[in-house]
C-alpha atoms as a PDB file:
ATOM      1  CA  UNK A   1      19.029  43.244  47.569  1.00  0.00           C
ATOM      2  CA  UNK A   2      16.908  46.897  47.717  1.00  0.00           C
ATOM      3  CA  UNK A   3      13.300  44.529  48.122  1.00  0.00           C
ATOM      4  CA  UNK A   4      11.022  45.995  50.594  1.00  0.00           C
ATOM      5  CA  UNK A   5      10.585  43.058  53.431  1.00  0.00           C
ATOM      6  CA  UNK A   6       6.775  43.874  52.827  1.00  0.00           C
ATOM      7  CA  UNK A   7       6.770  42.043  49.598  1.00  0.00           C
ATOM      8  CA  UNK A   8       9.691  39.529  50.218  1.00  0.00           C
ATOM      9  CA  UNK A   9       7.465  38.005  53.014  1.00  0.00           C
ATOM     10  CA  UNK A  10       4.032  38.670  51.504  1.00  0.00           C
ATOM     11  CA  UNK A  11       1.676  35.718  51.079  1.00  0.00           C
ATOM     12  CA  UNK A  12      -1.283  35.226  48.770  1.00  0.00           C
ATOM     13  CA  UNK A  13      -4.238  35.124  50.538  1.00  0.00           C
ATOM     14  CA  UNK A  14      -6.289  34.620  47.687  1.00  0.00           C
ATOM     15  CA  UNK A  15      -8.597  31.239  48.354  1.00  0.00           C
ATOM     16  CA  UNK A  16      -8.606  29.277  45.126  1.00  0.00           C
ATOM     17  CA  UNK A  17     -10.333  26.093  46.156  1.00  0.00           C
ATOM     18  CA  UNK A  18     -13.440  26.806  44.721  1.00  0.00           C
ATOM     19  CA  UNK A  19     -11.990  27.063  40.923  1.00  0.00           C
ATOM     20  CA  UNK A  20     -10.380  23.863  42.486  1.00  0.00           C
ATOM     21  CA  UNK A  21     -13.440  22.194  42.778  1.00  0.00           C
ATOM     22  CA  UNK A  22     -15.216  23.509  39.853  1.00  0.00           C
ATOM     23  CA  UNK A  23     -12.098  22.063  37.600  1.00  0.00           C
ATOM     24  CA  UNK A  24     -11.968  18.935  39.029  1.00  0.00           C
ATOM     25  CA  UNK A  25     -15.861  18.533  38.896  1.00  0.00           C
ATOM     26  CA  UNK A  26     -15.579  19.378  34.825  1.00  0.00           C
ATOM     27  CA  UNK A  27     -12.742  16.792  34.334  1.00  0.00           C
ATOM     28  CA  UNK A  28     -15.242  14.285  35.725  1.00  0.00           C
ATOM     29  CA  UNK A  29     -17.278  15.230  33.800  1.00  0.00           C
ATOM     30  CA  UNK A  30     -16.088  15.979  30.565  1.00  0.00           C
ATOM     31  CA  UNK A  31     -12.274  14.545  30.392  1.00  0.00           C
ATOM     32  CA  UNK A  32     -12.038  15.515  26.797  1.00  0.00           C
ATOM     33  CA  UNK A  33     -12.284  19.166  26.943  1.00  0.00           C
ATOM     34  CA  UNK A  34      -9.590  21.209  27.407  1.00  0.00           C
ATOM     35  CA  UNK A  35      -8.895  24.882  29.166  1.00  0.00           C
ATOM     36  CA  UNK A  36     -11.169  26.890  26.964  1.00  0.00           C
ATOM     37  CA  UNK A  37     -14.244  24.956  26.868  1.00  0.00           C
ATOM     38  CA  UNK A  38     -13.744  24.642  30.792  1.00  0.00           C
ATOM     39  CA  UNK A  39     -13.380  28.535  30.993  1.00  0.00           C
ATOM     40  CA  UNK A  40     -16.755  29.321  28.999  1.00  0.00           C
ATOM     41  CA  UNK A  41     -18.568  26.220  31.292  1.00  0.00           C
ATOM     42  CA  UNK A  42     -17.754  28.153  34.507  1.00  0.00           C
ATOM     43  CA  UNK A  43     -18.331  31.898  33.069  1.00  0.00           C
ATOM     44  CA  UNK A  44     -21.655  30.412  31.661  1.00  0.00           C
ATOM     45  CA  UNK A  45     -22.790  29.456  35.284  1.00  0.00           C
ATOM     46  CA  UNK A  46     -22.461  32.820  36.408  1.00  0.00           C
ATOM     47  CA  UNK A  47     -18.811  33.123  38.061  1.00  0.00           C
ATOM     48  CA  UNK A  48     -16.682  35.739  37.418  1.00  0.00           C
ATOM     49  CA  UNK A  49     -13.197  35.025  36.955  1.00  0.00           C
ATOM     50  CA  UNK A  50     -10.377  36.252  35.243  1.00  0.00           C
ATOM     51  CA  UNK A  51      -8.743  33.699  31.998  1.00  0.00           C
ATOM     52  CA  UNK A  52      -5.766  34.286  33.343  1.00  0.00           C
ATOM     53  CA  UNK A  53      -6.058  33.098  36.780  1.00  0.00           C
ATOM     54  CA  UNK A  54      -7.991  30.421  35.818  1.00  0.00           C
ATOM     55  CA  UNK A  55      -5.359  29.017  33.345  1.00  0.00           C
ATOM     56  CA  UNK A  56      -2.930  29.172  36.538  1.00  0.00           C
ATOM     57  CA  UNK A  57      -5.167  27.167  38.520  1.00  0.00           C
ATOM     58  CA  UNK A  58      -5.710  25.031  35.556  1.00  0.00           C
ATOM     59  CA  UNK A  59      -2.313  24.472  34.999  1.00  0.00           C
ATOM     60  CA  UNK A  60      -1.353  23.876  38.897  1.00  0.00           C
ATOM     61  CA  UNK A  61      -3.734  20.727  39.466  1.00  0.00           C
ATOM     62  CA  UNK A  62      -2.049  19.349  36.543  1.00  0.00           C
ATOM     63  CA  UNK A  63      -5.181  19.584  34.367  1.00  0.00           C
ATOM     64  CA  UNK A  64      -3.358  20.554  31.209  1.00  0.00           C
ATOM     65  CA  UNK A  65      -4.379  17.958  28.263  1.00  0.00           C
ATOM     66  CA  UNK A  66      -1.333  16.248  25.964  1.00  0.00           C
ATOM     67  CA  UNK A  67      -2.111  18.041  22.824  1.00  0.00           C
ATOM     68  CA  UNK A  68      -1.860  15.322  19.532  1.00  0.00           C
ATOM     69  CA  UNK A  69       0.534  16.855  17.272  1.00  0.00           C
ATOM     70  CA  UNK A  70       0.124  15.818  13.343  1.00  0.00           C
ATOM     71  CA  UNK A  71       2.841  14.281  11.778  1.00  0.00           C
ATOM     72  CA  UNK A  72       4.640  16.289   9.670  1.00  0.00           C
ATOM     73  CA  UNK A  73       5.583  14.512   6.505  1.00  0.00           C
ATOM     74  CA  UNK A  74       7.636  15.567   3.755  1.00  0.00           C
ATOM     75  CA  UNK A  75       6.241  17.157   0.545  1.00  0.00           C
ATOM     76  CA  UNK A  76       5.078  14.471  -1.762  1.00  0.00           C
ATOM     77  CA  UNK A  77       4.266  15.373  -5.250  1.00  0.00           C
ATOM     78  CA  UNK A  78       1.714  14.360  -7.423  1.00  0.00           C
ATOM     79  CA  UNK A  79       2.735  12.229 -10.397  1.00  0.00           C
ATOM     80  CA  UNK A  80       0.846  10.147 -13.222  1.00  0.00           C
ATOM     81  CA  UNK A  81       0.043   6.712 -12.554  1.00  0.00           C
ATOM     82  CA  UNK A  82       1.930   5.363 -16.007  1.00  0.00           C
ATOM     83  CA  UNK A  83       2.189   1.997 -16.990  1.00  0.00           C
ATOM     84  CA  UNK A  84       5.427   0.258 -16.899  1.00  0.00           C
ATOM     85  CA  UNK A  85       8.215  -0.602 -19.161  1.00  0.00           C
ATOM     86  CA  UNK A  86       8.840  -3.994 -18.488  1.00  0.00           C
ATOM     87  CA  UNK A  87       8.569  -6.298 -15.444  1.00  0.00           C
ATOM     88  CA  UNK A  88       9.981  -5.403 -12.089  1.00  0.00           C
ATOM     89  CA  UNK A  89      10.227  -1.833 -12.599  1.00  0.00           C
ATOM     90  CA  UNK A  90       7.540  -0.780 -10.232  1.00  0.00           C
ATOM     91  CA  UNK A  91       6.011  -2.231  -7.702  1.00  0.00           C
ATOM     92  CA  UNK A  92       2.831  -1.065  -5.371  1.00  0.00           C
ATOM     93  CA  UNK A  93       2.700  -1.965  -2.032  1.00  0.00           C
ATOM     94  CA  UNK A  94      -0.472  -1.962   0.727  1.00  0.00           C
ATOM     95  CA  UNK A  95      -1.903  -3.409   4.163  1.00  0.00           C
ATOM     96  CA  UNK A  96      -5.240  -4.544   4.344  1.00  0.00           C
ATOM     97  CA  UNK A  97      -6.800  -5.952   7.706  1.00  0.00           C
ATOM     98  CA  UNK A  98      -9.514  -8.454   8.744  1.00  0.00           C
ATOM     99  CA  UNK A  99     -10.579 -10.236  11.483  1.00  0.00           C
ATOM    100  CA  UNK A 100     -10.999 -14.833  12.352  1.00  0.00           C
ATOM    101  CA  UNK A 101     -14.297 -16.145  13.453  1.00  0.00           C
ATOM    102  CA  UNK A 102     -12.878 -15.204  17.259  1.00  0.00           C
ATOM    103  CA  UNK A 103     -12.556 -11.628  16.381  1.00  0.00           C
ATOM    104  CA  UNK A 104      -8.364 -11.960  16.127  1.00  0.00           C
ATOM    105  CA  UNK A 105      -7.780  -9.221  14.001  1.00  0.00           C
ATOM    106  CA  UNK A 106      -4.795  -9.628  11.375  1.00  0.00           C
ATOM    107  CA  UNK A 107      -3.013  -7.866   8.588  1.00  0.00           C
ATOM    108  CA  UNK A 108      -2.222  -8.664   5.090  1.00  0.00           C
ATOM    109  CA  UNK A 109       1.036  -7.277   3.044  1.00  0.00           C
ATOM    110  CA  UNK A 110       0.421  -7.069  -0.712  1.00  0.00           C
ATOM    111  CA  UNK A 111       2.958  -6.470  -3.098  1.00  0.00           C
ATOM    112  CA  UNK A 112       2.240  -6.166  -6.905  1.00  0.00           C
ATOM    113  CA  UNK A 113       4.284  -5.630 -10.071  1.00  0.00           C
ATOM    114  CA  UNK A 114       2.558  -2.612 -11.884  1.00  0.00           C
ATOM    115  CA  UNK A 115       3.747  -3.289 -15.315  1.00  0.00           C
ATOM    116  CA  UNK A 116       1.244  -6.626 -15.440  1.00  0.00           C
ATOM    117  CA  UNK A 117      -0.179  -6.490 -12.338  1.00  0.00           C
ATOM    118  CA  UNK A 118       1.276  -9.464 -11.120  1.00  0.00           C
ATOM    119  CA  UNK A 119       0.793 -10.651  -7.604  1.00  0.00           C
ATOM    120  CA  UNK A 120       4.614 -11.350  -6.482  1.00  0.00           C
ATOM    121  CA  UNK A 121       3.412 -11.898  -2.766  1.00  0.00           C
ATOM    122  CA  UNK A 122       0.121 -11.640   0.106  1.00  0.00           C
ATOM    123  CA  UNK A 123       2.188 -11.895   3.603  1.00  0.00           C
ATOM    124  CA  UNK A 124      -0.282 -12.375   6.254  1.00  0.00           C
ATOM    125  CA  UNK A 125       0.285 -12.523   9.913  1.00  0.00           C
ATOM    126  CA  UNK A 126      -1.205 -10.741  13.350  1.00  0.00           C
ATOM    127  CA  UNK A 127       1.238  -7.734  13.063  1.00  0.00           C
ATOM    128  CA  UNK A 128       3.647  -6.649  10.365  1.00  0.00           C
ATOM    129  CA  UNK A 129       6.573  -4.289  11.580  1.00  0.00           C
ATOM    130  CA  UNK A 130       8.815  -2.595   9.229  1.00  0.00           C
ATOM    131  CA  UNK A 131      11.054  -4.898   9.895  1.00  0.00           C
ATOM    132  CA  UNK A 132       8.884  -7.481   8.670  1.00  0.00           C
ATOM    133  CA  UNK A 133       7.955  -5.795   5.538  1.00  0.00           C
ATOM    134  CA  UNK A 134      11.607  -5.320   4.477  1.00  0.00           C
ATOM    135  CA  UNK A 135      12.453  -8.564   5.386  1.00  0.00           C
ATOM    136  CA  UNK A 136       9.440  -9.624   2.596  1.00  0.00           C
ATOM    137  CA  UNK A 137      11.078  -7.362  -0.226  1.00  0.00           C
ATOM    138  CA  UNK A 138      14.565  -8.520   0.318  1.00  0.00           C
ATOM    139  CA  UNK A 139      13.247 -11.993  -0.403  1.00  0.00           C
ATOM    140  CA  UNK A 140      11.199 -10.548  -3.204  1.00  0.00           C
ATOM    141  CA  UNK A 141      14.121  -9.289  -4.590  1.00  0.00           C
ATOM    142  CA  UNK A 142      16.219 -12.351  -5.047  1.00  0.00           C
ATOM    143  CA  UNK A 143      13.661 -14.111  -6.959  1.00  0.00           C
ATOM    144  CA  UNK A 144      12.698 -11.546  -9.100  1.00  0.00           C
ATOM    145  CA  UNK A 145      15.320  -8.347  -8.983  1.00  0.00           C
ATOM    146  CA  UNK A 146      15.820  -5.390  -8.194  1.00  0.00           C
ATOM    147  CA  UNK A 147      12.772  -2.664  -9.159  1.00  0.00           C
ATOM    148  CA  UNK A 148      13.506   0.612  -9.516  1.00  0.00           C
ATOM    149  CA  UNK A 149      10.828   2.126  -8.104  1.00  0.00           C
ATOM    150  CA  UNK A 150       8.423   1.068  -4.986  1.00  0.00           C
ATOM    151  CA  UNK A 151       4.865   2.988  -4.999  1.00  0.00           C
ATOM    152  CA  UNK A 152       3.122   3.069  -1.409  1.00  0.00           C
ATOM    153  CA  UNK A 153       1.028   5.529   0.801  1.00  0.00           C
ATOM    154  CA  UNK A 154       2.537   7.356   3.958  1.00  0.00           C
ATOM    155  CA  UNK A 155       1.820   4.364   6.682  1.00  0.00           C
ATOM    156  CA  UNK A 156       4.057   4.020   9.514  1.00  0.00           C
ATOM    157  CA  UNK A 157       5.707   0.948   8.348  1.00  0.00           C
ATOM    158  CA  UNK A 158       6.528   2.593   5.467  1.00  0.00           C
ATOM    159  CA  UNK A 159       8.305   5.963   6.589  1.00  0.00           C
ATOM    160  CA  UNK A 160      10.118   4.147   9.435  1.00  0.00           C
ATOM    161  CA  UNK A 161      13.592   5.030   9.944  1.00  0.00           C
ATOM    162  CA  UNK A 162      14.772   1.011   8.677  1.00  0.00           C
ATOM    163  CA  UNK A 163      12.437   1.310   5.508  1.00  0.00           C
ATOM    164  CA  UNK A 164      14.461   4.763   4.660  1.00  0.00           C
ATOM    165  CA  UNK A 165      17.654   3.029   5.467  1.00  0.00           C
ATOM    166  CA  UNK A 166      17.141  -0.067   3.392  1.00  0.00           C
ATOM    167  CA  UNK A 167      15.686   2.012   0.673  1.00  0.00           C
ATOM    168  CA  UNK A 168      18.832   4.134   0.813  1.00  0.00           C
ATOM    169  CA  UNK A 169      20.951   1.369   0.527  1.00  0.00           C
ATOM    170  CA  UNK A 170      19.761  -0.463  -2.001  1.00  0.00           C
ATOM    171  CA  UNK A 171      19.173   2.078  -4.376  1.00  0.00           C
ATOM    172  CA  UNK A 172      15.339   1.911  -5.148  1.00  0.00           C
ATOM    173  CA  UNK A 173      13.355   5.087  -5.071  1.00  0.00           C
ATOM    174  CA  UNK A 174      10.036   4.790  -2.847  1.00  0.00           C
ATOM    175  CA  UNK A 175       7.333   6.887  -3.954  1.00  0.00           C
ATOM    176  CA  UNK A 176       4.726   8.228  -1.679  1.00  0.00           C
ATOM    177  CA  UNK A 177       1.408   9.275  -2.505  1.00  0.00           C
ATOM    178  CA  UNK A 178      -0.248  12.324  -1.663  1.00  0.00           C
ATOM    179  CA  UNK A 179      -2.002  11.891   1.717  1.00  0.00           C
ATOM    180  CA  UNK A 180      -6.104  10.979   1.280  1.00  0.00           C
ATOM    181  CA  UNK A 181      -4.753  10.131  -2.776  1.00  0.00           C
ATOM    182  CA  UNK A 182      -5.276   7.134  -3.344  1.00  0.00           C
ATOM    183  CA  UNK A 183      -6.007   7.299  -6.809  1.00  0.00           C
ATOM    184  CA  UNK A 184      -2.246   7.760  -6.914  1.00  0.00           C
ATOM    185  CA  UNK A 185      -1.532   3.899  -5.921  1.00  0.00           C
ATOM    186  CA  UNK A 186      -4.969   2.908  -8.068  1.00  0.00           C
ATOM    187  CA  UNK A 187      -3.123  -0.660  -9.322  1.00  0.00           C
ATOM    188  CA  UNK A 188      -2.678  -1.777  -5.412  1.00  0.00           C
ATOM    189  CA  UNK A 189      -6.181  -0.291  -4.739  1.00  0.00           C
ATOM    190  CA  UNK A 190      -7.901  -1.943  -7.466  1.00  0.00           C
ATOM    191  CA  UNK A 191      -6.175  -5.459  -6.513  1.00  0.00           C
ATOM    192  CA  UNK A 192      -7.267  -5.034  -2.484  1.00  0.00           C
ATOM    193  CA  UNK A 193     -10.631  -4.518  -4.352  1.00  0.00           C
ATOM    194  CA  UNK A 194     -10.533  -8.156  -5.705  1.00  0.00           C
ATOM    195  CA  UNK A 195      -8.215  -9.598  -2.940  1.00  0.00           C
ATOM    196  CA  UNK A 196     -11.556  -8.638  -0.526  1.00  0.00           C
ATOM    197  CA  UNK A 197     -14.083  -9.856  -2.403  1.00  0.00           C
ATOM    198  CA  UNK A 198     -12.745 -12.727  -3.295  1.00  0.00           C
ATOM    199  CA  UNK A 199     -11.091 -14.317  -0.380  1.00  0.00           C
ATOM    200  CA  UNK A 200     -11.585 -12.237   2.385  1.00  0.00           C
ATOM    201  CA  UNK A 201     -14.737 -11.508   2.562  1.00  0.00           C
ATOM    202  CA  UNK A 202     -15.829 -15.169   0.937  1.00  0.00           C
ATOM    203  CA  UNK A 203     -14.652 -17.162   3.510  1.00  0.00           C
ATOM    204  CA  UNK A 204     -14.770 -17.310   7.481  1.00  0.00           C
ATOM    205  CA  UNK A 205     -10.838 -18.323   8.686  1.00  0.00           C
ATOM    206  CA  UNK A 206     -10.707 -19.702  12.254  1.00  0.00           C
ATOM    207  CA  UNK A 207      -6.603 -19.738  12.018  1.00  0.00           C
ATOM    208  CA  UNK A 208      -4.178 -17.832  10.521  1.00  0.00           C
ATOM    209  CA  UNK A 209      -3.001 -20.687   7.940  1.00  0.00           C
ATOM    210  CA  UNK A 210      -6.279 -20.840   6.385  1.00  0.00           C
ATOM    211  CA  UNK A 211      -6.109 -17.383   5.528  1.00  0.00           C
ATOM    212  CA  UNK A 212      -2.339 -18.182   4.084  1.00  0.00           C
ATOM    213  CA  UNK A 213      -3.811 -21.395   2.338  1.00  0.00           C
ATOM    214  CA  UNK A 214      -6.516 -20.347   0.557  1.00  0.00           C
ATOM    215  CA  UNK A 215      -4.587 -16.781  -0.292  1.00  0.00           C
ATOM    216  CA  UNK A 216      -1.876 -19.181  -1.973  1.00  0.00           C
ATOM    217  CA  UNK A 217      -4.249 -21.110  -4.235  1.00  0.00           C
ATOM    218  CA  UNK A 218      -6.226 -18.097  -4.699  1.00  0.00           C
ATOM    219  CA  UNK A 219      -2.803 -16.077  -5.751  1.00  0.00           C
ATOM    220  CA  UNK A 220      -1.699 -18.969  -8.306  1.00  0.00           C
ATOM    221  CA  UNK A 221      -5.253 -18.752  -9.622  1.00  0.00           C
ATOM    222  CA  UNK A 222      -5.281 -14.984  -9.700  1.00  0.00           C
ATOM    223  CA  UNK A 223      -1.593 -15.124 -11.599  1.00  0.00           C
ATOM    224  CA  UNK A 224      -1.878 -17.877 -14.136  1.00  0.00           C
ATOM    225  CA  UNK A 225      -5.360 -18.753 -14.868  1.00  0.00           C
ATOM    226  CA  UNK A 226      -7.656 -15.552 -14.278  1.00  0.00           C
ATOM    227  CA  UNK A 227      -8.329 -13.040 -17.286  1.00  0.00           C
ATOM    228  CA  UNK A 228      -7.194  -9.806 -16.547  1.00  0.00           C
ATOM    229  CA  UNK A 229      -9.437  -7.042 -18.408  1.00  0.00           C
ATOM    230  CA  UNK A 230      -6.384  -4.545 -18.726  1.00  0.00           C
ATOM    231  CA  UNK A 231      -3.732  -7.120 -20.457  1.00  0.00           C
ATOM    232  CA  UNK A 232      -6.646  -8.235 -23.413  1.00  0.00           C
ATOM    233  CA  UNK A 233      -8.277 -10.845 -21.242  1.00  0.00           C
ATOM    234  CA  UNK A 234      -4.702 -12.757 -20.335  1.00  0.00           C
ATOM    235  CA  UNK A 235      -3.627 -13.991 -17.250  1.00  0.00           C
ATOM    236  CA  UNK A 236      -0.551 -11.661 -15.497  1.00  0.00           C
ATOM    237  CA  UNK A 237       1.576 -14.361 -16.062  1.00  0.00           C
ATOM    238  CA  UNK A 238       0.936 -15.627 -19.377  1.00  0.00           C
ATOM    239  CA  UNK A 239       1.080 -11.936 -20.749  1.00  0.00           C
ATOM    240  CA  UNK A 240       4.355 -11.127 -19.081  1.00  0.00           C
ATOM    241  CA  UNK A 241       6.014 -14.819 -20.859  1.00  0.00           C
ATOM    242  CA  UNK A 242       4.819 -13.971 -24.066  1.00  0.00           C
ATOM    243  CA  UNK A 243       5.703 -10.060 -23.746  1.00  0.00           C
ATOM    244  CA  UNK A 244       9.449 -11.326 -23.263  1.00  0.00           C
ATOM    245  CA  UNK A 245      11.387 -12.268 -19.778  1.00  0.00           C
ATOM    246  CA  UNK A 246      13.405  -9.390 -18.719  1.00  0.00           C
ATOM    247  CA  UNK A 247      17.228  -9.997 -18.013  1.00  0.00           C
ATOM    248  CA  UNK A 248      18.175 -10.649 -14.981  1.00  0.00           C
ATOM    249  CA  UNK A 249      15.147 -12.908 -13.825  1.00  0.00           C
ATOM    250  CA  UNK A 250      15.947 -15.491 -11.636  1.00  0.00           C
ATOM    251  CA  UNK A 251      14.209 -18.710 -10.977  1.00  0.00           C
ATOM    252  CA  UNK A 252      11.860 -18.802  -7.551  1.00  0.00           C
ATOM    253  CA  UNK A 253      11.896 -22.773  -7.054  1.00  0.00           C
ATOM    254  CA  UNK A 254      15.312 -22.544  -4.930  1.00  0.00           C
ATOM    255  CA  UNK A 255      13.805 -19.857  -2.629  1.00  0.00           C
ATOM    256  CA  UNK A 256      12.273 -21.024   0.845  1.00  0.00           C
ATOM    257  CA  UNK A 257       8.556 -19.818   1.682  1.00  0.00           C
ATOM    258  CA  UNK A 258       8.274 -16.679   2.920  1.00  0.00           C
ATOM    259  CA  UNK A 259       5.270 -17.084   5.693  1.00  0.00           C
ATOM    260  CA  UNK A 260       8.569 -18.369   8.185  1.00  0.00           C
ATOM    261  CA  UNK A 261      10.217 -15.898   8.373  1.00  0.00           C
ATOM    262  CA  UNK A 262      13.320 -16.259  11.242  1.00  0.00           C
ATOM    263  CA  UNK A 263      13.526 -14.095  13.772  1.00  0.00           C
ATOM    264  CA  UNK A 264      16.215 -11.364  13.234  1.00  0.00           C
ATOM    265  CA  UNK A 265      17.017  -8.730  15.482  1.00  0.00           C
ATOM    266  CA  UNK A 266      16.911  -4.968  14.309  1.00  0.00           C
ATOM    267  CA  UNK A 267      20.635  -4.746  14.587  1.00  0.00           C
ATOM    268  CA  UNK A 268      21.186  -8.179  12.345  1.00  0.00           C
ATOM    269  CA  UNK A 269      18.645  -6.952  10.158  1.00  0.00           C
ATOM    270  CA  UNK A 270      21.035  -3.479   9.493  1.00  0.00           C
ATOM    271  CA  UNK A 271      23.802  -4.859   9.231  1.00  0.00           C
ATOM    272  CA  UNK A 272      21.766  -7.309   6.245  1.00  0.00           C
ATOM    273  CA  UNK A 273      21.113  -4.532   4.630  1.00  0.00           C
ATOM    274  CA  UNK A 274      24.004  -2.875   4.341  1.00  0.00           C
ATOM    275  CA  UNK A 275      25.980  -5.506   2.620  1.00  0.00           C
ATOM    276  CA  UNK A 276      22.841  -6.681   0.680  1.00  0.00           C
END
């Protein structure tokens, strides 16, 4: 192999416990801090050593930190917040979280029609998957069509893989926001506004169905009987009946509640919406 036996069977003699020791000391102490900041703690205290062996000691106690990559997202572009045509043309979607009088945190789903700011539906539950939220919107859908358009920010229920795919095949455009924008989804942000004040934040829940009762009359209220200052002091409701029913609109009264919803696995739940 033309190697000199001298440095085939040479062995380091170098003694590398005390960088050892001084590493494993500094993770004690500060877990957080990664290679560099351990580097300038030990040159600071007066020992000499070279970056380079140090990052190989580093590296050979299994020091090394996981670095937290950002998640790339795809370019989303700015666009005008516009008012509607007509009903069920856009609609602006958004969590919001609270907590029961035992500290049980929970999550509420809120879906609103942007043309008269109509709430269609608050889902509230401990956790909300994508899988729940699409399950929501296909319900949504058959009692009050198809939208073209679905406005929400960049949340991990909403860029899942099965949101894509549903939105894919059923035709209706989602439209991100800008990240930190959002004045972009201002109609959904404005409602969570009221939503909070009103319920939320007025009432202490001990259970989940109080939150879902009192939403529910609050909702009906919010829809039918509250003035809304940007339809000339009507309620969403009344404004959309006497600005004409769209085509298409279907009836709710034959559609079951949508707080029970049945348990469906991922792979029933694509194969829904494929034929949907």
């Amino acid at each position: 192999m033309h190697v000199s036996r001298s440095s085939l069977l040479y062995k380091s003699v170098k003694d590398d416990n005390t960088l050892i020791g001084a590493l494993q000391e500094l993770a004690v102490k500060n877990p957080q801090e990664g290679f560099w900041r351990c580097y300038s703690r030990i040159r600071n205290q007066g020992e000499v050593v070279n970056h380079k062996r140090l990052h190989r000691v580093y590296k050979q106690i299994g020091m090394p930190l996981r670095r937290k990559v950002k998640k790339r997202l795809a370019a989303r572009v700015k666009e005008p917040l516009a008012v509607p045509a007509g009903f069920t043309q856009t609609w602006s979607i958004d969590f919001m979280s609270d907590a029961l009088s035992n500290g049980t945190k929970f999550r509420t789903f809120n879906v609103i029609d942007d043309y008269n700011r109509e709430v269609l539906f608050i889902e509230s539950d401990y956790s909300l998957k994508s899988s729940r939220v699409i399950w929501v919107l296909k319900h949504l859908i058959n009692r009050y069509g198809k939208p073209q358009k679905i406005r929400m920010d960049n949340g991990p229920e909403f860029v899942a893989k099965l949101a894509k795919a549903w939105s894919a095949a059923n035709e209706i455009e989602f439209k991100y926001i800008q990240p930190g924008k959002p004045m972009q989804n201002a109609y959904i942000e404005r409602f969570n506004k009221t939503y909070r004040e009103s319920v939320l934040d007025a009432y202490l829940f001990d259970t989940l169905d109080e939150v879902r009762e009192v939403t529910a009359e609050w909702t009906e209220d919010y829809n039918t009987t509250r003035p809304h200052d940007a339809l000339g002091g009507m309620p969403p409701r009344v404004y959309r009946e006497q600005m004409g029913r769209p085509l298409g609109l279907r009836s709710a009264s034959a559609t079951p509640s949508l707080h029970y919803a049945p348990a469906v696995s991922k792979k029933n739940q694509m194969n829904e919406i494929v034929y949907f």
